[in-house]
C-alpha atoms as a PDB file:
ATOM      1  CA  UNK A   1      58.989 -21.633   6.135  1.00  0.00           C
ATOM      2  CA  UNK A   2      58.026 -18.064   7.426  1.00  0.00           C
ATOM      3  CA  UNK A   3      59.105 -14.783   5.673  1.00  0.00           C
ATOM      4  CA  UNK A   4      61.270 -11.898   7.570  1.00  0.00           C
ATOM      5  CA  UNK A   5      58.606 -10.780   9.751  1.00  0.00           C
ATOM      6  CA  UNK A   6      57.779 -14.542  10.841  1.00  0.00           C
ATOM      7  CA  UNK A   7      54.629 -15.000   8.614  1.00  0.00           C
ATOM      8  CA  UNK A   8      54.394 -18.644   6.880  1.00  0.00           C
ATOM      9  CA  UNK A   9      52.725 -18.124   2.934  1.00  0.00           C
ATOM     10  CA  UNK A  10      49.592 -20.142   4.760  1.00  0.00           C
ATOM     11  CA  UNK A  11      49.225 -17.125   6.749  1.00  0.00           C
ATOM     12  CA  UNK A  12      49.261 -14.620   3.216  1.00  0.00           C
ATOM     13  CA  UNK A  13      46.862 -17.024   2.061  1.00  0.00           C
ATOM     14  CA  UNK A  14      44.441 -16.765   4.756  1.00  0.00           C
ATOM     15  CA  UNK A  15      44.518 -13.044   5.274  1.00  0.00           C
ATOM     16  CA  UNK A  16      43.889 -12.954   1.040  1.00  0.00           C
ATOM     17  CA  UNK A  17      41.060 -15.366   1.432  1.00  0.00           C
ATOM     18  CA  UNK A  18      39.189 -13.205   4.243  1.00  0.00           C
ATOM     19  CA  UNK A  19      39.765  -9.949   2.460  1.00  0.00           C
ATOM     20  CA  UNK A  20      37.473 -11.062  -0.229  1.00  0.00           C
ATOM     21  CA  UNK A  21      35.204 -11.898   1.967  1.00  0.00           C
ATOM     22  CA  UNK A  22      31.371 -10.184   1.671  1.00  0.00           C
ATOM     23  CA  UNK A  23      30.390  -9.477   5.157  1.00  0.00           C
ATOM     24  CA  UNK A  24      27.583 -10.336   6.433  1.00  0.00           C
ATOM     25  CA  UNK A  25      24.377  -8.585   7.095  1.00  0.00           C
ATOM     26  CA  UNK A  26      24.904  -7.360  10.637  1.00  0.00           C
ATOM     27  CA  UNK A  27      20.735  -8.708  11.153  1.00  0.00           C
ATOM     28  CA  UNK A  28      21.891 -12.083   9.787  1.00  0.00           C
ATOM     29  CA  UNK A  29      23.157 -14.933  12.010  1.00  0.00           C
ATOM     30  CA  UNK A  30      23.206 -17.870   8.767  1.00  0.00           C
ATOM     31  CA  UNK A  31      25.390 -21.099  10.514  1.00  0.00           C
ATOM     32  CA  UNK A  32      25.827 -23.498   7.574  1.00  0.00           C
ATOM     33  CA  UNK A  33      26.295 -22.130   4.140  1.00  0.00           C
ATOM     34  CA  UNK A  34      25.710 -25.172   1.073  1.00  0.00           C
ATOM     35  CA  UNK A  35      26.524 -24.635  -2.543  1.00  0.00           C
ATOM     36  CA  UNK A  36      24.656 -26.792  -4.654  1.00  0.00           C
ATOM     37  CA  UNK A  37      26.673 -27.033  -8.012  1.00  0.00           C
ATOM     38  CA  UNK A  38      27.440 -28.963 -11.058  1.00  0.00           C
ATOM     39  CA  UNK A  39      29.731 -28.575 -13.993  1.00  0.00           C
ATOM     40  CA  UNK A  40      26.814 -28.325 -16.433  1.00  0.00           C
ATOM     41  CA  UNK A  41      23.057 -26.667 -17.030  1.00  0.00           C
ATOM     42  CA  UNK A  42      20.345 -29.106 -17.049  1.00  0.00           C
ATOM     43  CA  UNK A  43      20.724 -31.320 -14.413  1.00  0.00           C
ATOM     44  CA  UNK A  44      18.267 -30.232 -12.007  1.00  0.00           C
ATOM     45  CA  UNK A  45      19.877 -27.988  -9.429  1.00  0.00           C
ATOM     46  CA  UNK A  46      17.497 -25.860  -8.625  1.00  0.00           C
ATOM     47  CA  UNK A  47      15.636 -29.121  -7.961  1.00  0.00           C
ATOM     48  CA  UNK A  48      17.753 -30.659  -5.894  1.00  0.00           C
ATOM     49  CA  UNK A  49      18.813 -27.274  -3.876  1.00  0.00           C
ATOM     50  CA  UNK A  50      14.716 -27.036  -3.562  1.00  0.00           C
ATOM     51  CA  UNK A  51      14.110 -30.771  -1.592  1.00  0.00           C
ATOM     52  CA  UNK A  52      17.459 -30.219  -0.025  1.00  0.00           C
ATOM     53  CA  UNK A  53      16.153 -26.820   2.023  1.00  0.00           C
ATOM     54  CA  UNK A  54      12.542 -28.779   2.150  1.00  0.00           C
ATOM     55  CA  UNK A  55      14.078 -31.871   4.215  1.00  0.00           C
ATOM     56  CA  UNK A  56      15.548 -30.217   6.497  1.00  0.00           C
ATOM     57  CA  UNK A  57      13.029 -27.449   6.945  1.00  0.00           C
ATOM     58  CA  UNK A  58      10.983 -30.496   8.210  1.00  0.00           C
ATOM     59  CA  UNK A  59      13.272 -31.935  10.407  1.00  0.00           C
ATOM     60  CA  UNK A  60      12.929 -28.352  12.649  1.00  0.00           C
ATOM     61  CA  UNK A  61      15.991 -26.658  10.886  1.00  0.00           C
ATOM     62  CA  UNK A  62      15.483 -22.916   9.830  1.00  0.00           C
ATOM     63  CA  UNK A  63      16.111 -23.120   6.196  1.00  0.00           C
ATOM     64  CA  UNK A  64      16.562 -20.627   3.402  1.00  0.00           C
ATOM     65  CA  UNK A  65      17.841 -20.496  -0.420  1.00  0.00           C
ATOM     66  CA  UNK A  66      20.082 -17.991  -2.076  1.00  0.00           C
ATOM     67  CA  UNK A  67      19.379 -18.173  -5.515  1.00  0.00           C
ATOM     68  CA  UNK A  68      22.411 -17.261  -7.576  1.00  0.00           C
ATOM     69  CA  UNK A  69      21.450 -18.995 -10.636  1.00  0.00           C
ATOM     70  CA  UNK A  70      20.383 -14.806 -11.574  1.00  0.00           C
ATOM     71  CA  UNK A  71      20.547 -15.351 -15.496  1.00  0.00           C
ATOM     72  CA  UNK A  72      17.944 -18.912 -15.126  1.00  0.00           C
ATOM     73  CA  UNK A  73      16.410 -18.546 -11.674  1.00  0.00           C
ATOM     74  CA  UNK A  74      13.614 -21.086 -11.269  1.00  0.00           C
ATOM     75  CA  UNK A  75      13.238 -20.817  -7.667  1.00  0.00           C
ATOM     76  CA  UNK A  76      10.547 -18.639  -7.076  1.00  0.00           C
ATOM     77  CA  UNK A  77       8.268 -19.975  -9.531  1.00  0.00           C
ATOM     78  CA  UNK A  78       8.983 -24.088  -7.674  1.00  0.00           C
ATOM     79  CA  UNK A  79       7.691 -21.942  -4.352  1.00  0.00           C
ATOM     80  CA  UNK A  80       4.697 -19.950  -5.605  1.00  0.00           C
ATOM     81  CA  UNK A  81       6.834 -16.494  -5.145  1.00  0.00           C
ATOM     82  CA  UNK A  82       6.098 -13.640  -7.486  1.00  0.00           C
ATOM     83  CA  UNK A  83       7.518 -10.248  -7.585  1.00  0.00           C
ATOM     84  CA  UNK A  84       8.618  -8.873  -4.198  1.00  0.00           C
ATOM     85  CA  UNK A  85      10.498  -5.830  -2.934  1.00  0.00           C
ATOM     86  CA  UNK A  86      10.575  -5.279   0.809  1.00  0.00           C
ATOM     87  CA  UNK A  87      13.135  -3.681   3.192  1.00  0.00           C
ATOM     88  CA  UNK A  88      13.196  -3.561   7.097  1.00  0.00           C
ATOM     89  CA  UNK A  89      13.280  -0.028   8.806  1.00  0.00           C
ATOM     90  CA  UNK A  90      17.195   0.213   7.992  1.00  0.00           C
ATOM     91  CA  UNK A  91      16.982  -0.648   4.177  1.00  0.00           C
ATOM     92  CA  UNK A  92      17.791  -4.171   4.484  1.00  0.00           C
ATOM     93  CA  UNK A  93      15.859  -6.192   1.660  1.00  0.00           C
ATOM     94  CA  UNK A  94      14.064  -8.705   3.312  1.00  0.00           C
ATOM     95  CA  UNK A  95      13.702 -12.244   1.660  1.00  0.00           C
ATOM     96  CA  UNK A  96      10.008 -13.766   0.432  1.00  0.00           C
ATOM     97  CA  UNK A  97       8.175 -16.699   3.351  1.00  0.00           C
ATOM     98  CA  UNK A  98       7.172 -19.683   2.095  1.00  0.00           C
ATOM     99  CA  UNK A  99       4.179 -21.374   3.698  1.00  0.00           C
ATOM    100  CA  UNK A 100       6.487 -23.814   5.051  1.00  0.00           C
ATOM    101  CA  UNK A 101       8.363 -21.169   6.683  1.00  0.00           C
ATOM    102  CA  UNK A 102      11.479 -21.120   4.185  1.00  0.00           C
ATOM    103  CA  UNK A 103      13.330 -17.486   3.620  1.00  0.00           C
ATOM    104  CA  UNK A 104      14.001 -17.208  -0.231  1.00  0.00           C
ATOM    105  CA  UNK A 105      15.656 -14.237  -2.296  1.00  0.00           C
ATOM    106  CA  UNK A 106      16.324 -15.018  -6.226  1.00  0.00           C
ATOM    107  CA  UNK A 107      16.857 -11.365  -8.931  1.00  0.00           C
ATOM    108  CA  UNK A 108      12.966 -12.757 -10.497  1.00  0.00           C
ATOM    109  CA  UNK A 109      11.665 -11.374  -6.956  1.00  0.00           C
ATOM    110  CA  UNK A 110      12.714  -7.983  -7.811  1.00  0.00           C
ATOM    111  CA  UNK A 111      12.189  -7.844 -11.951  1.00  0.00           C
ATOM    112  CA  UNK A 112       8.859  -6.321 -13.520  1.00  0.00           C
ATOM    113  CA  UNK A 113       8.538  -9.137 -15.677  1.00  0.00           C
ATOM    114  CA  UNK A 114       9.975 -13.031 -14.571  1.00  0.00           C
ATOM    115  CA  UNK A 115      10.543 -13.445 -17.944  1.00  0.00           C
ATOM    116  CA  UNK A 116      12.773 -10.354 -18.730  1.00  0.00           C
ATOM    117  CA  UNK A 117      16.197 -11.196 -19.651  1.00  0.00           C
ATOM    118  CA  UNK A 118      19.515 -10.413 -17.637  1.00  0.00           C
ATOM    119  CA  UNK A 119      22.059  -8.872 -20.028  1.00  0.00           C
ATOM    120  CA  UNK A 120      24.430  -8.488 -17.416  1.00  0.00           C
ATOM    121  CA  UNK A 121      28.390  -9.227 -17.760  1.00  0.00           C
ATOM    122  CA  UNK A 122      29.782 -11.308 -15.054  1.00  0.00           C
ATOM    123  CA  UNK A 123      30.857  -8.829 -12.638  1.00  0.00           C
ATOM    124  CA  UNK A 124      27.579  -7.180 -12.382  1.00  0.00           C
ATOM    125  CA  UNK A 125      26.207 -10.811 -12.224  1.00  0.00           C
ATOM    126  CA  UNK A 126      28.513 -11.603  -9.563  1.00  0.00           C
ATOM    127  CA  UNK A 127      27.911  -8.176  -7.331  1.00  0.00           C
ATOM    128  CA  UNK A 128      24.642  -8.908  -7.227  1.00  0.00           C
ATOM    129  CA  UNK A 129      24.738 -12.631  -5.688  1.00  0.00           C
ATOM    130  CA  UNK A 130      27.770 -10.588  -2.813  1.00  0.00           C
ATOM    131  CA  UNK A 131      24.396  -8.124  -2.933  1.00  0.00           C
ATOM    132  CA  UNK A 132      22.451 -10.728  -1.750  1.00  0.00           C
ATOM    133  CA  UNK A 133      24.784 -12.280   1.263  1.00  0.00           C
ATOM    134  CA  UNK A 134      25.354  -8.570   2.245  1.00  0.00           C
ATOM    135  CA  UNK A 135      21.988  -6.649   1.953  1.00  0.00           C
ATOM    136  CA  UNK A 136      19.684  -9.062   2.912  1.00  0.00           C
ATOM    137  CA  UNK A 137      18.337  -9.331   6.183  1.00  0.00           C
ATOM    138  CA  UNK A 138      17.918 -13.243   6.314  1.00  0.00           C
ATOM    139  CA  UNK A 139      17.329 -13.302  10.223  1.00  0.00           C
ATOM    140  CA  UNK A 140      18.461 -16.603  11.912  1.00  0.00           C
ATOM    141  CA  UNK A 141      19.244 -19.266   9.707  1.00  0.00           C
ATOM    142  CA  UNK A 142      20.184 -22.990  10.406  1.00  0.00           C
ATOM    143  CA  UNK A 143      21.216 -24.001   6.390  1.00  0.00           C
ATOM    144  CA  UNK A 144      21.868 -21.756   3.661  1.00  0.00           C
ATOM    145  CA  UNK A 145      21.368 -23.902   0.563  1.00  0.00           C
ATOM    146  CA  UNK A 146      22.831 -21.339  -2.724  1.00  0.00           C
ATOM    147  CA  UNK A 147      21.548 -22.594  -6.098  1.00  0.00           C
ATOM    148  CA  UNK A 148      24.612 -22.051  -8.148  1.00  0.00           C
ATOM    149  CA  UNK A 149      24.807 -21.273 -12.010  1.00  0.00           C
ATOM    150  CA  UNK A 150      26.355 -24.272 -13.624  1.00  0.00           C
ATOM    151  CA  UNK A 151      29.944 -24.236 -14.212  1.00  0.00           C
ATOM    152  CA  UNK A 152      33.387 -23.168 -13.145  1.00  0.00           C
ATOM    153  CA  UNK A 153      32.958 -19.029 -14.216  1.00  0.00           C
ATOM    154  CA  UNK A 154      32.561 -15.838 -12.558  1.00  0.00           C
ATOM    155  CA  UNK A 155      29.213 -16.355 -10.020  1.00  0.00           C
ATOM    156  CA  UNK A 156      30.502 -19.625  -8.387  1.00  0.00           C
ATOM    157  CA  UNK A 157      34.364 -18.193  -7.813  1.00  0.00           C
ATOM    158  CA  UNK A 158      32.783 -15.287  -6.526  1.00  0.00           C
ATOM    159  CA  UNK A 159      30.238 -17.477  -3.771  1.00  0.00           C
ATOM    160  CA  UNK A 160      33.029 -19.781  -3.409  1.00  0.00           C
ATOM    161  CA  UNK A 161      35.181 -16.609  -2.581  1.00  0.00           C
ATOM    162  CA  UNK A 162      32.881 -14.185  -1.162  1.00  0.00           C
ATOM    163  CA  UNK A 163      30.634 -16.467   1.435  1.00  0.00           C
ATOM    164  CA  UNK A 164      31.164 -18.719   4.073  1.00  0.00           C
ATOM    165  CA  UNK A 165      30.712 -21.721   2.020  1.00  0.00           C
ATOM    166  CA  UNK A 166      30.778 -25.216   4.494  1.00  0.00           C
ATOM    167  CA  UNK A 167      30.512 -27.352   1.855  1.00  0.00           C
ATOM    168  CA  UNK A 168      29.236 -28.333  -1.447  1.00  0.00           C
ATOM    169  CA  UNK A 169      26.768 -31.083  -3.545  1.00  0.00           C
ATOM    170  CA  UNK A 170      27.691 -32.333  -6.698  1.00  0.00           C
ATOM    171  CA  UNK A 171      24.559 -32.662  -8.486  1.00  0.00           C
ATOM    172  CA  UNK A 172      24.986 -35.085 -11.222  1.00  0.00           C
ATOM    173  CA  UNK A 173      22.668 -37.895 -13.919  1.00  0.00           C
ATOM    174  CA  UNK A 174      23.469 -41.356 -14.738  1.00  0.00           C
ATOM    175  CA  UNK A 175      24.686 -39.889 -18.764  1.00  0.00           C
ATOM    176  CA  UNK A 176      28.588 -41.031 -19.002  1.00  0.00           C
ATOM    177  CA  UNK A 177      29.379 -37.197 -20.180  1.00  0.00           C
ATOM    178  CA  UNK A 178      28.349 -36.357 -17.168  1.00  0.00           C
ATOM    179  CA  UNK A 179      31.094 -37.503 -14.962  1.00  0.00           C
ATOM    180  CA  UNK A 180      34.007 -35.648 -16.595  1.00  0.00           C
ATOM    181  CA  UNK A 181      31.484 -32.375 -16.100  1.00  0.00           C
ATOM    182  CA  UNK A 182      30.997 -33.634 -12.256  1.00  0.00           C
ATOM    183  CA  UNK A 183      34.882 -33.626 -11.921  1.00  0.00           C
ATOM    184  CA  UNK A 184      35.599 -30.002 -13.256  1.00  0.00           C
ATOM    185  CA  UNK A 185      33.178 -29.111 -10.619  1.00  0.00           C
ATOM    186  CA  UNK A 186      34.993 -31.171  -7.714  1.00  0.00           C
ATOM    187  CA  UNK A 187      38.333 -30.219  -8.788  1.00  0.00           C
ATOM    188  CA  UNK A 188      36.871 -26.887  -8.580  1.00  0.00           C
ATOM    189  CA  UNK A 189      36.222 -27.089  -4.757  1.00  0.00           C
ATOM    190  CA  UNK A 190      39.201 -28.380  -3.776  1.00  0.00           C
ATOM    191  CA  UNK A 191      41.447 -25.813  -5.455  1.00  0.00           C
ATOM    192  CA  UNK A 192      39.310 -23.238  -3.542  1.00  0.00           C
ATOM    193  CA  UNK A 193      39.717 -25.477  -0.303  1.00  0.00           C
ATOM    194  CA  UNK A 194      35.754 -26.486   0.050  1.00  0.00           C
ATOM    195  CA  UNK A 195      34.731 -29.525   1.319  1.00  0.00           C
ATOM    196  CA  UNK A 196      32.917 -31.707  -1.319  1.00  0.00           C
ATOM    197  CA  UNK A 197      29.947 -33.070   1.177  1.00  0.00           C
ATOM    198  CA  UNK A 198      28.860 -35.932  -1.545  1.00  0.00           C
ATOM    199  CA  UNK A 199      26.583 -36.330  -5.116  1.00  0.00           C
ATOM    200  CA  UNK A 200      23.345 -36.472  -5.734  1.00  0.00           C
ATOM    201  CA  UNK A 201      22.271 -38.323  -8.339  1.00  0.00           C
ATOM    202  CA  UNK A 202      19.058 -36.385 -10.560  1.00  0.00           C
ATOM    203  CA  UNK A 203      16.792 -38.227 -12.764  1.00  0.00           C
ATOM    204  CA  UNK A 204      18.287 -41.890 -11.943  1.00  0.00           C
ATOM    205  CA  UNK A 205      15.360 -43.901 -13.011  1.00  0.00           C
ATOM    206  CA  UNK A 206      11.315 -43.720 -12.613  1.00  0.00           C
ATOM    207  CA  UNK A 207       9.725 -46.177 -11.231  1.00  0.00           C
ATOM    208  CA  UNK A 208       6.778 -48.282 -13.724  1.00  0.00           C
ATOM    209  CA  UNK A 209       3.429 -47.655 -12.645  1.00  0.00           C
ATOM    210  CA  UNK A 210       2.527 -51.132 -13.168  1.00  0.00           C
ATOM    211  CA  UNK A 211       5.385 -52.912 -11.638  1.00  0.00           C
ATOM    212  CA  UNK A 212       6.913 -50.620  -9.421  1.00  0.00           C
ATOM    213  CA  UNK A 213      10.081 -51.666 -10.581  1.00  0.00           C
ATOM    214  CA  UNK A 214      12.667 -49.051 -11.387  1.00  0.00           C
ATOM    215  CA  UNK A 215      13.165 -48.772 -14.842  1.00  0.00           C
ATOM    216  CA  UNK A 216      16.939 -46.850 -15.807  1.00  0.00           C
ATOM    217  CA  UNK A 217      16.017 -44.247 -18.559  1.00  0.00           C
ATOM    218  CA  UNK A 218      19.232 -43.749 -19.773  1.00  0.00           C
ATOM    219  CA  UNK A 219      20.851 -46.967 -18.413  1.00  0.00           C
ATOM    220  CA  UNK A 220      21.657 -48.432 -14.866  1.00  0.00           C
ATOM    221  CA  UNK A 221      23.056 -45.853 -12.240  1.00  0.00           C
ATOM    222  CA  UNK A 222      27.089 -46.254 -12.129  1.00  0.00           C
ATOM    223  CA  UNK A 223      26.905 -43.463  -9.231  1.00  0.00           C
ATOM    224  CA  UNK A 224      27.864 -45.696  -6.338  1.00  0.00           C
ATOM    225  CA  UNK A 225      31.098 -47.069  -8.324  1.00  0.00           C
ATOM    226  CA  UNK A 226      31.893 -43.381  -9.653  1.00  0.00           C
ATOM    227  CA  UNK A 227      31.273 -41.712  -6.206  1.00  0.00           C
ATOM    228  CA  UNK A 228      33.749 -44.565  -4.404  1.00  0.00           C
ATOM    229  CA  UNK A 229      36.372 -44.222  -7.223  1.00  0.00           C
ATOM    230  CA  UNK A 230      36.341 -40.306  -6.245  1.00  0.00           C
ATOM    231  CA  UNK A 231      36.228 -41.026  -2.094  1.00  0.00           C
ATOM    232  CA  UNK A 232      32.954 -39.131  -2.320  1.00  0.00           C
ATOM    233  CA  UNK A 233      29.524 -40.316  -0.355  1.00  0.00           C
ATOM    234  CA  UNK A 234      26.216 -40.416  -2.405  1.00  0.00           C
ATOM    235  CA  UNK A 235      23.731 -38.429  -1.037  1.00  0.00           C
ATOM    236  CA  UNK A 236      20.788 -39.742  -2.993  1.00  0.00           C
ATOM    237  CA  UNK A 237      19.262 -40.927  -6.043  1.00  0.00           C
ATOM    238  CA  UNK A 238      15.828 -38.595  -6.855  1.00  0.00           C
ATOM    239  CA  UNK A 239      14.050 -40.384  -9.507  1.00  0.00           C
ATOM    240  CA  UNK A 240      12.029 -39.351 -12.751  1.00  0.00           C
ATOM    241  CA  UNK A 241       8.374 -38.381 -10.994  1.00  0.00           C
ATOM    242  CA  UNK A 242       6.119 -36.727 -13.082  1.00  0.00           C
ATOM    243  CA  UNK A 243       4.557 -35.485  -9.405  1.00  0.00           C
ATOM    244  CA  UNK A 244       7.844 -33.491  -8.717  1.00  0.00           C
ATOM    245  CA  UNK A 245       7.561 -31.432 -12.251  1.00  0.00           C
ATOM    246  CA  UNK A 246       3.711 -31.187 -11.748  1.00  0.00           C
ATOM    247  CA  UNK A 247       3.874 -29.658  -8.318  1.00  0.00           C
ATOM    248  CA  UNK A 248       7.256 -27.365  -9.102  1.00  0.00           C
ATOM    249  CA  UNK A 249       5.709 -26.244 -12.133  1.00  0.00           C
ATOM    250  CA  UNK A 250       2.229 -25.382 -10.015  1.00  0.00           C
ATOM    251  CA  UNK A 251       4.890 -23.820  -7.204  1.00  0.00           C
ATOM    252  CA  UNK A 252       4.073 -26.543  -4.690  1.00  0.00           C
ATOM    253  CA  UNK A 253       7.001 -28.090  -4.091  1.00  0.00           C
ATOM    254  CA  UNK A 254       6.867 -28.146  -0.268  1.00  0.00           C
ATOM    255  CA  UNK A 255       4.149 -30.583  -0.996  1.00  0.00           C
ATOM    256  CA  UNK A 256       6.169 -33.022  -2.799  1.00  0.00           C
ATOM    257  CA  UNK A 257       6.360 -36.709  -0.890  1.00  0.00           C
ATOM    258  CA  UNK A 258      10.037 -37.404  -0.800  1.00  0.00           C
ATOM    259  CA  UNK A 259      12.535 -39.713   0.994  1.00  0.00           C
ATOM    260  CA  UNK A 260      15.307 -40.210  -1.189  1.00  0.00           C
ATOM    261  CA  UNK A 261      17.802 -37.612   0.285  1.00  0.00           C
ATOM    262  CA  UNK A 262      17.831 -38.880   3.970  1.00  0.00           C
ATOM    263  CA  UNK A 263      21.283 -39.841   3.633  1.00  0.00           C
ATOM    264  CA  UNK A 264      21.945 -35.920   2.775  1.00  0.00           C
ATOM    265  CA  UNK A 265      19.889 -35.105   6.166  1.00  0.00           C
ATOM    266  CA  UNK A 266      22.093 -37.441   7.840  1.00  0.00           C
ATOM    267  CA  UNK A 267      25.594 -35.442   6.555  1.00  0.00           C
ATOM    268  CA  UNK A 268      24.665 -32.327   7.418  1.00  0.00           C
ATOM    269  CA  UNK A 269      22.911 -32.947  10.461  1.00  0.00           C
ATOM    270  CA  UNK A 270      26.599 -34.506  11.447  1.00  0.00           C
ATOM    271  CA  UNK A 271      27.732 -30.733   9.923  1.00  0.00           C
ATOM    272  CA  UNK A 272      25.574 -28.890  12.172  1.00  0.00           C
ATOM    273  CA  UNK A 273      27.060 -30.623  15.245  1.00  0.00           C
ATOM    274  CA  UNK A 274      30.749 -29.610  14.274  1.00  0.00           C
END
């Protein structure tokens, strides 16, 4: 049904939805935006939004990370990136290089001290990840990967509102608890009309080093049931590998072995050619 001047309420909620908007950096050309959330702290986001940008960085994609995890970033520190603060010739910041070729801005770039709290309310908080869409010169970039703060609060409203967002991964572990948390975080995306791309499944078992069998820490995966019960794809299982903390921790991460998210290379490769 339209109104008296023939708009339909589809059309109100459209022209809402764009005002909010952030525009984008007018040096920035970013094609596929990815929000890599959950519904609680702790299950290895930042992780998983790491190896996600890594695979396809080497399948030939031009990758980057938004970190707007800005109260617990641990981005820079997986990548070996200390304190930066650069601009182009117009005042554009301009985001850190890894040695894999990866663009990468996250608030510890641009603090004195990594380990200096942010006592910031959540519209400040929130300004500051629109900050980062808007006054960064990213350059061209194939996938966007955003580390998002855990939960349904201010920042991920505001990325979910304010950027292009193509789609989302549900980062979740095997723990029961865990699935109720996963579904605040779906239900989340639909009400704001983002496609859920699939979960990833953290921590879902390590493998013995005598065996090579996998052993289930905190009991057999029920991901593959839970994911079909929800019509949702599983992107891949990343297991307990004391390799993957070691080389995050020594910010080496593009040098982590890894081949359990090719299904998620597979989605958004099918994404790019939309």
């Amino acid at each position: 049904m339209a109104d008296g001047h023939g708009k339909k309420p589809e059309d109100f909620k459209k022209q809402m939805e764009d005002s909010m908007r952030a525009p984008e950096n007018e040096n920035s050309h970013v094609k596929k935006v990815i929000g890599i959330v959950s519904g609680k702290g702790g299950v290895g986001k930042s992780l998983v939004t790491g190896l996600s940008a890594i695979s396809m960085n080497r399948k030939g994609y031009k990758t980057a990370i938004l970190d707007a995890d800005i109260t617990g970033p641990s981005i820079p520190k997986m990548f070996g990136i200390g304190r930066l603060n650069y601009a182009d010739e117009q005042g554009n910041m301009l985001p850190a290089t890894t040695e894999g070729g990866m663009k990468i801005m996250s608030l510890n770039m641009l603090m004195d001290n990594e380990t200096d709290p942010v006592v910031w309310r959540g519209p400040v908080i929130a300004g500051i990840v629109k900050q980062f869409w808007s006054d960064v010169n990213w350059g061209d970039i194939d996938f966007m990967f955003v580390d998002m703060p855990p939960g349904t609060g201010d920042v991920p409203l505001t990325v979910f509102q304010s950027l292009p967002v193509d789609g989302i991964i549900v980062v979740a572990t095997p723990q029961e608890l865990v699935g109720m948390i996963v579904e605040k975080a779906i239900n989340m995306a639909k009400i704001m009309n983002v496609p859920v791309l699939g979960i990833v499944e953290n921590m879902s078992y390590m493998t013995c080093p005598h065996c090579n069998e996998p052993i289930y820490i905190f009991g057999e995966s029920k991901i593959d049931s839970y994911a079909a019960n929800l019509g949702l794809s599983v992107l891949g299982k990343i297991p307990m590998d004391p390799d993957f903390a070691a080389k995050c921790d020594a910010g080496k991460a593009e040098d982590i072995e890894f081949d359990c998210l090719d299904s998620l290379g597979y989605v958004l490769n099918g994404l790019m050619e939309e």
